[in-house]
C-alpha atoms as a PDB file:
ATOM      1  CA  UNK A   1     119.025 -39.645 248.696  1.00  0.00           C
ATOM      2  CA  UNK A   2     116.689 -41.824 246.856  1.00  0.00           C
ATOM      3  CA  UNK A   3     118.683 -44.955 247.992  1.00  0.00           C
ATOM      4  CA  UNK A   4     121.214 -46.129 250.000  1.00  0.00           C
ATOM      5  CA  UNK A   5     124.569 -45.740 249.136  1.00  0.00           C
ATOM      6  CA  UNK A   6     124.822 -50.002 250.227  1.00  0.00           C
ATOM      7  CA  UNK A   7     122.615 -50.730 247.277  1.00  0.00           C
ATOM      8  CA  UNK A   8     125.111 -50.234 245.149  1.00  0.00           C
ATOM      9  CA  UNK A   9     128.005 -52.660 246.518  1.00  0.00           C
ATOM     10  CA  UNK A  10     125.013 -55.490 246.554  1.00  0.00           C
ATOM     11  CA  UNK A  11     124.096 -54.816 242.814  1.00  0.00           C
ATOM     12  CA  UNK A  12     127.980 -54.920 241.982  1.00  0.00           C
ATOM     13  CA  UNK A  13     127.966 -58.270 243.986  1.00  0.00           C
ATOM     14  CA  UNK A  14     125.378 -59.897 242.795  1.00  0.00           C
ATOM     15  CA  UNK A  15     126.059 -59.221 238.955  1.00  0.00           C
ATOM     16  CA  UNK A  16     129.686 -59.457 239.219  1.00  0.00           C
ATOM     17  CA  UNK A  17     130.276 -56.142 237.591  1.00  0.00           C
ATOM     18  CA  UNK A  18     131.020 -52.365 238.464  1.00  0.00           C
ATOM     19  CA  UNK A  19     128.363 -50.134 237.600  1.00  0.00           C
ATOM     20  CA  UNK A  20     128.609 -46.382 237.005  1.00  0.00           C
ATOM     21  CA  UNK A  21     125.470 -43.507 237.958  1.00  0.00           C
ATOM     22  CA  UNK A  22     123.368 -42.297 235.690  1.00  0.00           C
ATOM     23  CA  UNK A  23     121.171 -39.219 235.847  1.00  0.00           C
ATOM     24  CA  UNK A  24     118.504 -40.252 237.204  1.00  0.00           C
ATOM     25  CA  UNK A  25     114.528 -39.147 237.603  1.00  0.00           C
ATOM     26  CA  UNK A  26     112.937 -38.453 240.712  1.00  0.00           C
ATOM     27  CA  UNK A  27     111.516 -41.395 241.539  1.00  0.00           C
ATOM     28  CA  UNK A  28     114.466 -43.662 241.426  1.00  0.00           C
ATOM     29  CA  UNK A  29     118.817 -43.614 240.681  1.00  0.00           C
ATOM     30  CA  UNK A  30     119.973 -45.433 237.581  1.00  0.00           C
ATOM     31  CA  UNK A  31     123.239 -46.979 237.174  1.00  0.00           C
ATOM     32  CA  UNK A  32     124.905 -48.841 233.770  1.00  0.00           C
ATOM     33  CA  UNK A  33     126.746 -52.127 233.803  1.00  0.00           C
ATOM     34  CA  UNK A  34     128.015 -54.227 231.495  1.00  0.00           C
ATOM     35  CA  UNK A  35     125.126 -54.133 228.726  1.00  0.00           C
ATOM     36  CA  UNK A  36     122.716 -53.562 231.115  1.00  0.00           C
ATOM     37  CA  UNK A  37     120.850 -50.702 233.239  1.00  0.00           C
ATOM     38  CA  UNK A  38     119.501 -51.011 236.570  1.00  0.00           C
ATOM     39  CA  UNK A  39     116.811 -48.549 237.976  1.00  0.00           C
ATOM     40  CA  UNK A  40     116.605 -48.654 241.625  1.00  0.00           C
ATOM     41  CA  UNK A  41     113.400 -47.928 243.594  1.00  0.00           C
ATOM     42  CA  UNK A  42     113.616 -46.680 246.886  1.00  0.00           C
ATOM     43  CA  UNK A  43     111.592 -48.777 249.982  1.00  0.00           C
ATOM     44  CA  UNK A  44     107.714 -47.646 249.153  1.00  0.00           C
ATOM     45  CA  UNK A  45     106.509 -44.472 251.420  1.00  0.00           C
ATOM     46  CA  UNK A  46     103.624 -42.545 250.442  1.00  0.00           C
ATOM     47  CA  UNK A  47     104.442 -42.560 246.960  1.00  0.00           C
ATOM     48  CA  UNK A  48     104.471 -46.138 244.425  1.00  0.00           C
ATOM     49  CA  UNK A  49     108.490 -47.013 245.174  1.00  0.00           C
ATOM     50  CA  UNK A  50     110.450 -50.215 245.596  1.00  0.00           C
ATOM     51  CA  UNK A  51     108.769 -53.582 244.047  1.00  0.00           C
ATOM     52  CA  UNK A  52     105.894 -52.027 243.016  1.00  0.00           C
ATOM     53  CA  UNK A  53     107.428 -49.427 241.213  1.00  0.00           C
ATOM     54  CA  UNK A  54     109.759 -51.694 239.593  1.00  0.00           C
ATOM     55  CA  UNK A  55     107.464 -54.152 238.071  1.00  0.00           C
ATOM     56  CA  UNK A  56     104.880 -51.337 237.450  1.00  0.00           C
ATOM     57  CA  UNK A  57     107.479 -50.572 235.363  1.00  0.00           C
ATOM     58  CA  UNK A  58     108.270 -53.717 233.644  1.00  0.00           C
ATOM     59  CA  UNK A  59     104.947 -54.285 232.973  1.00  0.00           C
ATOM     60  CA  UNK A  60     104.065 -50.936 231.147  1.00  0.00           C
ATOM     61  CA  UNK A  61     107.283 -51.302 229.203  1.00  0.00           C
ATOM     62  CA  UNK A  62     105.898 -54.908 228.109  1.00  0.00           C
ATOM     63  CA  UNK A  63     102.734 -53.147 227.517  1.00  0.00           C
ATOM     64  CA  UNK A  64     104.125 -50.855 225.107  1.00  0.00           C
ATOM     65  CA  UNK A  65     105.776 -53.809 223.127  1.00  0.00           C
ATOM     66  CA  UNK A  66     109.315 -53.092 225.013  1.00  0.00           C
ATOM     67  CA  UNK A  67     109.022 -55.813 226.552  1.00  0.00           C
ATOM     68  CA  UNK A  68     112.738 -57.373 224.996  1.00  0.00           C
ATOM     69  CA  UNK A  69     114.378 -54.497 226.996  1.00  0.00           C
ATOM     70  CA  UNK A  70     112.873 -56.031 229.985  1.00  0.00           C
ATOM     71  CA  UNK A  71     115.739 -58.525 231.390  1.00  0.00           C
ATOM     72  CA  UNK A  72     114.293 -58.633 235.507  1.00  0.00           C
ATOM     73  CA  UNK A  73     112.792 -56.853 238.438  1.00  0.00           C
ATOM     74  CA  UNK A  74     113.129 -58.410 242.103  1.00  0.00           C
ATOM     75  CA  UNK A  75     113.384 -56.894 245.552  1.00  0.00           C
ATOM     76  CA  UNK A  76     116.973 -56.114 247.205  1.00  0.00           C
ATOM     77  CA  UNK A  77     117.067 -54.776 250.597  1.00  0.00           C
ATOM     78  CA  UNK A  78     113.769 -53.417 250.459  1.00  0.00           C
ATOM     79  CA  UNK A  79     114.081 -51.600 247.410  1.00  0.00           C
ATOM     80  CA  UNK A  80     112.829 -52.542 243.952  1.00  0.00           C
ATOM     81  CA  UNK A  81     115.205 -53.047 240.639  1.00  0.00           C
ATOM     82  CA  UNK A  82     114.536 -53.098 237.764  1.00  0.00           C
ATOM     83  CA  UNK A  83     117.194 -54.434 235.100  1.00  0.00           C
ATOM     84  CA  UNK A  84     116.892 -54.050 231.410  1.00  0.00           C
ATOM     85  CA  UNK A  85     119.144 -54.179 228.695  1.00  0.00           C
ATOM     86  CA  UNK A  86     121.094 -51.690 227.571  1.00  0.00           C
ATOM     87  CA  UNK A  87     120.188 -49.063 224.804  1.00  0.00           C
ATOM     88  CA  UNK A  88     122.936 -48.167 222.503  1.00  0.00           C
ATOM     89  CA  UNK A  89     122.124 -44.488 222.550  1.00  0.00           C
ATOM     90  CA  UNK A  90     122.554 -41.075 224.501  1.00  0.00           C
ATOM     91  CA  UNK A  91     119.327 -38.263 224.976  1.00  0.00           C
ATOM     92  CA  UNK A  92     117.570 -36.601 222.506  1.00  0.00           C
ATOM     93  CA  UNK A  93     119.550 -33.756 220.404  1.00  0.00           C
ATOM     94  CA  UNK A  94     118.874 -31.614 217.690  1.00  0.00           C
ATOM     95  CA  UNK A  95     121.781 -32.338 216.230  1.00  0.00           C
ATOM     96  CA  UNK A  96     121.696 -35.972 216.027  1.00  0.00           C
ATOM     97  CA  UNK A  97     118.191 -36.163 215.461  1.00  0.00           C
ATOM     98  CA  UNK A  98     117.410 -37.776 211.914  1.00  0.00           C
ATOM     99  CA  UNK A  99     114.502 -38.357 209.938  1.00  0.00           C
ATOM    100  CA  UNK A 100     114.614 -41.977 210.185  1.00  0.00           C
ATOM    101  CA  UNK A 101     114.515 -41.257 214.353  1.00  0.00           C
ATOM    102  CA  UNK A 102     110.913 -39.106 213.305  1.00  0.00           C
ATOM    103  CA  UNK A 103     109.724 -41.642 211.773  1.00  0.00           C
ATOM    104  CA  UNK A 104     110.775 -44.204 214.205  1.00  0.00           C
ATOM    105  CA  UNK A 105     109.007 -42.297 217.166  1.00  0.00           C
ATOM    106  CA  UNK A 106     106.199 -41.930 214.921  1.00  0.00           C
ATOM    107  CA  UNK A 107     105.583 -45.485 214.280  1.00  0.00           C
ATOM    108  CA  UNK A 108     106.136 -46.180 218.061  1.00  0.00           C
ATOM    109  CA  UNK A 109     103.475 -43.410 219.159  1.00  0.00           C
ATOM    110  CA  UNK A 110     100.794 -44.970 216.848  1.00  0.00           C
ATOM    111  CA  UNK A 111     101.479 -48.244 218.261  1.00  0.00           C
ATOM    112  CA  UNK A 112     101.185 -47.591 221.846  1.00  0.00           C
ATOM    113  CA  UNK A 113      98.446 -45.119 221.310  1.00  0.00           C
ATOM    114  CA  UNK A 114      96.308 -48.144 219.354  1.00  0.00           C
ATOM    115  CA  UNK A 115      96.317 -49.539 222.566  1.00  0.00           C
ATOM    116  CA  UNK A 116      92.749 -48.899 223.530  1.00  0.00           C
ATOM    117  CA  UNK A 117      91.873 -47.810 227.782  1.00  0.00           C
ATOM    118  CA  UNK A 118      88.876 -47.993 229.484  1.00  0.00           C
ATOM    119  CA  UNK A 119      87.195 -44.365 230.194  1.00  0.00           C
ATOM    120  CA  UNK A 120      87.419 -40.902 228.058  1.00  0.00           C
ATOM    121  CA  UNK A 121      89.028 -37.311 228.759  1.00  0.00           C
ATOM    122  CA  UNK A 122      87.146 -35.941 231.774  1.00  0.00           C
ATOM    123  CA  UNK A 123      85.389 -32.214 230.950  1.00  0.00           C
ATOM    124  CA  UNK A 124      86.140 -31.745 234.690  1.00  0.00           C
ATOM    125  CA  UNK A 125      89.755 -32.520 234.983  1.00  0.00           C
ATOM    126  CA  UNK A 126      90.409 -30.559 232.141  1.00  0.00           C
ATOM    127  CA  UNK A 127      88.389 -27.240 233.993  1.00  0.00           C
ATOM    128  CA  UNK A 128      90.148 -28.156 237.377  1.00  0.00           C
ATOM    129  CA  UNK A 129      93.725 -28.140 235.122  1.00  0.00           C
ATOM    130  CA  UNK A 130      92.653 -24.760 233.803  1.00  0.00           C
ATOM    131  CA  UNK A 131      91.517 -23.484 236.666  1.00  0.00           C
ATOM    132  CA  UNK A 132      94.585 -24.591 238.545  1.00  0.00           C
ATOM    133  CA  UNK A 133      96.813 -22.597 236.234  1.00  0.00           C
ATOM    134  CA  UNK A 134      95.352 -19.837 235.782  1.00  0.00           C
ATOM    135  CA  UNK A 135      94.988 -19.319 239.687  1.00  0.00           C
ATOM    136  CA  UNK A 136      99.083 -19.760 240.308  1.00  0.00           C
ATOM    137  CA  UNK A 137      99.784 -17.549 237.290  1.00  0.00           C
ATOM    138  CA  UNK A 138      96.762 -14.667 238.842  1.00  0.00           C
ATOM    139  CA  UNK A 139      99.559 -12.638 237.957  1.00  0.00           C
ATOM    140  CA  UNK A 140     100.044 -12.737 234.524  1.00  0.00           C
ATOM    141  CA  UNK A 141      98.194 -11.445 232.194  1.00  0.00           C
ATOM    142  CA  UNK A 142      99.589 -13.244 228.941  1.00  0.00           C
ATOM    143  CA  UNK A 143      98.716 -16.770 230.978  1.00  0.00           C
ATOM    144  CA  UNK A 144      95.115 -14.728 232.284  1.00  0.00           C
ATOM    145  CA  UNK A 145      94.330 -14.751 228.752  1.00  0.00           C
ATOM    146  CA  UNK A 146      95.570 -17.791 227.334  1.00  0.00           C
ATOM    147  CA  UNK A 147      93.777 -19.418 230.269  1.00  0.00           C
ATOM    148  CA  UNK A 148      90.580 -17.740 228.465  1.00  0.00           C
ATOM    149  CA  UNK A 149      91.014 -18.488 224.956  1.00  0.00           C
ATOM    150  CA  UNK A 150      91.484 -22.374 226.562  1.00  0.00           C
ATOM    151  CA  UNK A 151      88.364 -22.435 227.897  1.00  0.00           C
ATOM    152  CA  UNK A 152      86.900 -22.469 224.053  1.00  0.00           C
ATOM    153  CA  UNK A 153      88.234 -25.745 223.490  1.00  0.00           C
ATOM    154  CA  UNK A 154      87.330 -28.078 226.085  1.00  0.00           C
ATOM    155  CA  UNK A 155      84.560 -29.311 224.132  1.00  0.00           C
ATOM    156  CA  UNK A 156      86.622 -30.713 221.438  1.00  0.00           C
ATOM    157  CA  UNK A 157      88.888 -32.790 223.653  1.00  0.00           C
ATOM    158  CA  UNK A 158      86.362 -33.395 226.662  1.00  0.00           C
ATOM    159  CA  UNK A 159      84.929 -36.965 225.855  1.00  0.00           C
ATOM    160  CA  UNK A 160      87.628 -38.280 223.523  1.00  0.00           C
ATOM    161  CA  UNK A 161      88.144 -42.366 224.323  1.00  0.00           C
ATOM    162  CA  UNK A 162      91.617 -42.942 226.328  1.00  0.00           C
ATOM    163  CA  UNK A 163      94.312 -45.022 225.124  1.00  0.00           C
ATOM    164  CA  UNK A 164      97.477 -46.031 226.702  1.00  0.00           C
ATOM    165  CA  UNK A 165      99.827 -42.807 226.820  1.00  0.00           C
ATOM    166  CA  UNK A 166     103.744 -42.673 228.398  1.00  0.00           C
ATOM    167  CA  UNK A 167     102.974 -38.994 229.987  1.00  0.00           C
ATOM    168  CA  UNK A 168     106.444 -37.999 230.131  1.00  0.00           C
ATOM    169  CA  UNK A 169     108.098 -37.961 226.439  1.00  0.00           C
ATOM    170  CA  UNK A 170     110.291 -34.749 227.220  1.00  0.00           C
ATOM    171  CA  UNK A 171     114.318 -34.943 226.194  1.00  0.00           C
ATOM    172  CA  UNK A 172     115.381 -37.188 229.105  1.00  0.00           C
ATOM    173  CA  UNK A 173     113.355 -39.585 228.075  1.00  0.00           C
ATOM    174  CA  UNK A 174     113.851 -40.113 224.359  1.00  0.00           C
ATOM    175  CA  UNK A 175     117.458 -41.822 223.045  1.00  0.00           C
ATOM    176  CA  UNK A 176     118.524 -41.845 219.758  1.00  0.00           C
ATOM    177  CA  UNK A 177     120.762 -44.640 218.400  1.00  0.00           C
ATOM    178  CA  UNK A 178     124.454 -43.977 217.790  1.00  0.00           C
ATOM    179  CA  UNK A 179     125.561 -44.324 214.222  1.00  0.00           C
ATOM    180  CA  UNK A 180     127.286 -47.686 214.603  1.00  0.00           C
ATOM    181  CA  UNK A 181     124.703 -49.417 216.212  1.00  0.00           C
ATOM    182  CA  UNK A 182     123.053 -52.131 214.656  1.00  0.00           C
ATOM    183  CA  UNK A 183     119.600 -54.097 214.884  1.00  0.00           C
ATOM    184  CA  UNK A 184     118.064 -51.535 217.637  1.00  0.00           C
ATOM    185  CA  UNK A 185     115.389 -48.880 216.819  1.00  0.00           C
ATOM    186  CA  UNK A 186     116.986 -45.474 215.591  1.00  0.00           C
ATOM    187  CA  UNK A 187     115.203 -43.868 218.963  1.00  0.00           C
ATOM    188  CA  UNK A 188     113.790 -45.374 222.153  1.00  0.00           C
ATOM    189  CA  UNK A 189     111.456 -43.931 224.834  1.00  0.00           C
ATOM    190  CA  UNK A 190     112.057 -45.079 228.287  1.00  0.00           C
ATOM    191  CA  UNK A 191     110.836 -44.251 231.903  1.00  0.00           C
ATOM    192  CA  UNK A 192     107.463 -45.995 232.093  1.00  0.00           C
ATOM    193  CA  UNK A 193     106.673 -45.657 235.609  1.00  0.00           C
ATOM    194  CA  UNK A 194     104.191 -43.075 234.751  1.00  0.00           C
ATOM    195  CA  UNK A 195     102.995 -44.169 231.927  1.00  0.00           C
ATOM    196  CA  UNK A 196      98.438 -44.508 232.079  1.00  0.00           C
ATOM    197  CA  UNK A 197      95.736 -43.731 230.304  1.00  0.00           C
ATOM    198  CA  UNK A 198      94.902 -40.676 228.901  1.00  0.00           C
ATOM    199  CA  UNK A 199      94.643 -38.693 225.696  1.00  0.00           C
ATOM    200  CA  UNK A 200      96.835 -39.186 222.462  1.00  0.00           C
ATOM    201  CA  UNK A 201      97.310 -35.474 221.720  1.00  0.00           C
ATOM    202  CA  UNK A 202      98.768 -34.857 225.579  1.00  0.00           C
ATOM    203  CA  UNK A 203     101.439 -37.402 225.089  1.00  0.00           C
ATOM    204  CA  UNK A 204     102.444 -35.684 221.788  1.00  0.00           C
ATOM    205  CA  UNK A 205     101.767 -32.313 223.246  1.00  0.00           C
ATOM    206  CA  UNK A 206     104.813 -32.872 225.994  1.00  0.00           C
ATOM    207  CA  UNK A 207     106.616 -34.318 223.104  1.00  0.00           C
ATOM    208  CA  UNK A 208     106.655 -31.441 221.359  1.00  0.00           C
ATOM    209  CA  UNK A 209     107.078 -28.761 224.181  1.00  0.00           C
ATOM    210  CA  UNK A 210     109.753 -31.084 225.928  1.00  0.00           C
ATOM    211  CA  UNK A 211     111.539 -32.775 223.001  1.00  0.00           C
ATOM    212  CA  UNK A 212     110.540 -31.582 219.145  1.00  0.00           C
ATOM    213  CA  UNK A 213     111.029 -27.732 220.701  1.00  0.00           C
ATOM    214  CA  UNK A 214     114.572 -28.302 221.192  1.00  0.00           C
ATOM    215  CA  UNK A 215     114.977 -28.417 217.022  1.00  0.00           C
ATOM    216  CA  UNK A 216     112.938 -24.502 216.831  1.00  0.00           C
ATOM    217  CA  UNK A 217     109.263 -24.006 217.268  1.00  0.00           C
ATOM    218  CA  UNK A 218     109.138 -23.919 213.082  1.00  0.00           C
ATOM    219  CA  UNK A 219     110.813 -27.498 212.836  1.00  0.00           C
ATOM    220  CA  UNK A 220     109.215 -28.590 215.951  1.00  0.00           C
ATOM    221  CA  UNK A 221     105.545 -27.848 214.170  1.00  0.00           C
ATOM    222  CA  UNK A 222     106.244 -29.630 211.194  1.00  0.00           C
ATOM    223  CA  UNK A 223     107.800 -32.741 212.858  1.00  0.00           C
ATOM    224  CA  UNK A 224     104.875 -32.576 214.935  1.00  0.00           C
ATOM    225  CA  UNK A 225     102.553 -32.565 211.935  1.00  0.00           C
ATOM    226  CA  UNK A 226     104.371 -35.613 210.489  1.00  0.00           C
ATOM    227  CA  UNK A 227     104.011 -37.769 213.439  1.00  0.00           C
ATOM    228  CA  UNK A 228     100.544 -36.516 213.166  1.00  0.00           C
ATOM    229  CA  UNK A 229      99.407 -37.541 210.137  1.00  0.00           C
ATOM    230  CA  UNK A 230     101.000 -40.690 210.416  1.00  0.00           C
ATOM    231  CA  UNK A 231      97.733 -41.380 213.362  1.00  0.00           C
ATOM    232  CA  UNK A 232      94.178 -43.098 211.254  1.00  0.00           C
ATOM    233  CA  UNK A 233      92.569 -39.743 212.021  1.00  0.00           C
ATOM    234  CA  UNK A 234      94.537 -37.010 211.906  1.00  0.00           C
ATOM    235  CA  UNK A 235      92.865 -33.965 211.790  1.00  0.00           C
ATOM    236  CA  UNK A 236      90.954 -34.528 214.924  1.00  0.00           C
ATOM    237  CA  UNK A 237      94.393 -35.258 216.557  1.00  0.00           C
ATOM    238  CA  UNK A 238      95.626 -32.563 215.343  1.00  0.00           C
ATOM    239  CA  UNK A 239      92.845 -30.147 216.191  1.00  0.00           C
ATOM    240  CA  UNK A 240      93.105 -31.333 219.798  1.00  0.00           C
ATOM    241  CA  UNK A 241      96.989 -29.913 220.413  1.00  0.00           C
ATOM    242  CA  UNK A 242      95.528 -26.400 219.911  1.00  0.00           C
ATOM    243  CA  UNK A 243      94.865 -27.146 223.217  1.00  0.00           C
ATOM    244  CA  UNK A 244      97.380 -29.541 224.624  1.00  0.00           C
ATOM    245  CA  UNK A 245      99.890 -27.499 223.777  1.00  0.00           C
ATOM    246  CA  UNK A 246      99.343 -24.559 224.664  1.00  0.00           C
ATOM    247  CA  UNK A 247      98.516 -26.021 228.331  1.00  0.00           C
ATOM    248  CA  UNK A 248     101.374 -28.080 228.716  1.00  0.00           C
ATOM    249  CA  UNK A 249     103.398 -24.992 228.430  1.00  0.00           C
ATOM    250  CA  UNK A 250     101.083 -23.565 231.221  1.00  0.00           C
ATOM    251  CA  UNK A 251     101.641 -26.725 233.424  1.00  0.00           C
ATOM    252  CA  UNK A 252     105.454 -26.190 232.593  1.00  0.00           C
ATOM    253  CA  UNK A 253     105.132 -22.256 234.669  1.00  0.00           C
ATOM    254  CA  UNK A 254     102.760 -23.812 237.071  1.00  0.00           C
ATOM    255  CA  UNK A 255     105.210 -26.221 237.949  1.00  0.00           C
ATOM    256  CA  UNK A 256     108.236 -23.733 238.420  1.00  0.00           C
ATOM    257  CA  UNK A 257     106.263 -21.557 240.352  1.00  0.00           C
ATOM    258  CA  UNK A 258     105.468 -24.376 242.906  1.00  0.00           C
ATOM    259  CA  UNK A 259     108.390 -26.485 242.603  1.00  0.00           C
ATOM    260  CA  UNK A 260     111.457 -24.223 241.501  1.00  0.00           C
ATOM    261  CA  UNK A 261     110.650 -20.796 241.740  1.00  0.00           C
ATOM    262  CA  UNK A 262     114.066 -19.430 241.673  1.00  0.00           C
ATOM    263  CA  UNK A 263     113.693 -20.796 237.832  1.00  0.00           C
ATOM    264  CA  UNK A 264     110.087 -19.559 237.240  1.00  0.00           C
ATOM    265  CA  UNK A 265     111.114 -16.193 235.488  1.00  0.00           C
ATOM    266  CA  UNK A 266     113.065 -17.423 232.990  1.00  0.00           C
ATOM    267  CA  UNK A 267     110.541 -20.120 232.416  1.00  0.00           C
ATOM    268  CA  UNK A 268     107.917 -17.680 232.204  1.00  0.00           C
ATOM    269  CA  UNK A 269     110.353 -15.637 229.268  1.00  0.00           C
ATOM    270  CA  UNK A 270     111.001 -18.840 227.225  1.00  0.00           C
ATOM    271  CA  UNK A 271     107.296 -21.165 227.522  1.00  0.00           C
ATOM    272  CA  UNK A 272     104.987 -18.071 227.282  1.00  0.00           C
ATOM    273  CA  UNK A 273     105.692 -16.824 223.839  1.00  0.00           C
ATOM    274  CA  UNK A 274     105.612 -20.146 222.579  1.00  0.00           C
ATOM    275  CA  UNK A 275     102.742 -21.241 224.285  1.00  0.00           C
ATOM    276  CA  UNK A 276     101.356 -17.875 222.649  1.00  0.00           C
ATOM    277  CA  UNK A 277     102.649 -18.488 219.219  1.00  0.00           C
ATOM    278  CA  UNK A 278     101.686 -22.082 218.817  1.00  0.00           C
ATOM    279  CA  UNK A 279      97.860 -21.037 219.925  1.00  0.00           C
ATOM    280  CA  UNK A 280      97.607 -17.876 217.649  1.00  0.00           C
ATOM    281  CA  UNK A 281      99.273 -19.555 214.266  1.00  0.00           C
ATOM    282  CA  UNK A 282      97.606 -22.632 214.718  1.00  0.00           C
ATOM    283  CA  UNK A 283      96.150 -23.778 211.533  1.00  0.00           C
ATOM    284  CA  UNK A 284      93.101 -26.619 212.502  1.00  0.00           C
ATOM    285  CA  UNK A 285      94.021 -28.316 208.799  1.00  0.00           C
ATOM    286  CA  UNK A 286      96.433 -30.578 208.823  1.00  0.00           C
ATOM    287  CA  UNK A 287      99.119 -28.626 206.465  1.00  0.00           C
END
């Protein structure tokens, strides 16, 4: 378990409230009170966990210009909390998903991505990434060759200046505003442990393959596009998911393969044609 079951009696204590789980991540548990969410870090090991997790977290939110959702984060029996407020939302789906959430999540990606890091796109983590893949997918020839067309476009996103990126924008992490909510954004991304910098186009890349994909790869593509053109230059953006993409489906395969193999066929049968499609239609002009 990520923490001990006593952390939870000590939260309810201190706060005077019950508190019910949430589905957590895998770094820490998450549990709702009364208006508020706490995230709960477990004691630091070899990975960032307890207070340093917790205020990493704080202070990337506040970063990002979230910094209202931010209530507190302090250390309780070695681990780290983190307590913000609230959203009044549930996880991204198609079916609730509204223009006015597009445009809100395009507004919000142009902020945080206007937020300038030190550093560019390294040529050589983008070879090691390729050459990564296509060594745990050696047996598939679809990923062989994908691999290979890849390879054409390092040059166009090798060198690109950093800016400050969230690096996980799938489903989990995106809520969308119920309808009677007032005075809150119509969508919110959360989870910012992760968050560092890197390029624009990767953040929007696992956006799309972990969020936007959920509404159909056509839909996805032209919400995509939207968000997009909504950036000060757009077609070099844009020209740059050709190959974020198509990679972060490759990533996606790697990652069952090593991780959860018992779900790596299926994986392979849903991300590859995608990761396929989205390569071979894409059309470098912004449409």
């Amino acid at each position: 378990m990520l923490c001990k079951v006593e952390i939870l009696p000590a939260l309810e204590a201190r706060y005077q409230m019950p508190l019910t789980p949430l589905v957590g991540g895998a770094e820490a548990r998450t549990f709702a009170g009364d208006g508020l969410v706490f995230k709960v870090y477990p004691p630091q090991t070899t990975e960032p966990g307890g207070i340093y997790a917790a205020r990493l977290e704080a202070l990337n939110m506040t970063k990002a210009g979230l910094a209202e959702w931010v209530v507190e984060a302090y250390t309780l029996n070695q681990h780290g909390i983190l307590v913000t407020r609230r959203y009044p939302g549930t996880n991204f789906t198609p079916t609730r998903f509204s223009q006015a959430a597009l445009n809100e999540l395009a507004r919000f990606f142009v902020h945080l991505h206007s937020i300038a890091e030190p550093g560019v796109v390294s040529r050589s983590r983008l070879q090691n990434r390729l050459n990564q893949f296509g060594g745990t997918l050696h047996d598939l020839p679809q990923a062989q060759q994908l691999v290979g067309w890849l390879w054409q476009h390092i040059d166009e996103v090798a060198g690109t200046p950093q800016a400050f990126c969230h690096r996980d924008p799938h489903a989990g992490n995106i809520l969308l505003k119920h309808p009677e909510a007032q005075g809150v954004p119509e969508a919110l991304v959360v989870d910012w442990v992760r968050a560092q910098p890197d390029d624009p186009a990767r953040d929007l890349a696992i956006l799309t393959t972990g969020t936007l994909v959920l509404l159909g790869e056509e839909k996805a593509t032209a919400a995509l596009q939207s968000i997009v053109q909504s950036y000060p230059e757009p077609t070099l953006l844009w020209r740059r998911l050709r190959f974020w993409v198509p990679l972060t489906y490759l990533h996606d395969m790697h990652w069952f393969r090593t991780k959860e193999p018992a779900g790596f066929e299926a994986a392979v049968a849903d991300k590859m044609p995608k990761a396929l499609r989205f390569y071979q239609d894409f059309n470098p002009e912004l449409a």
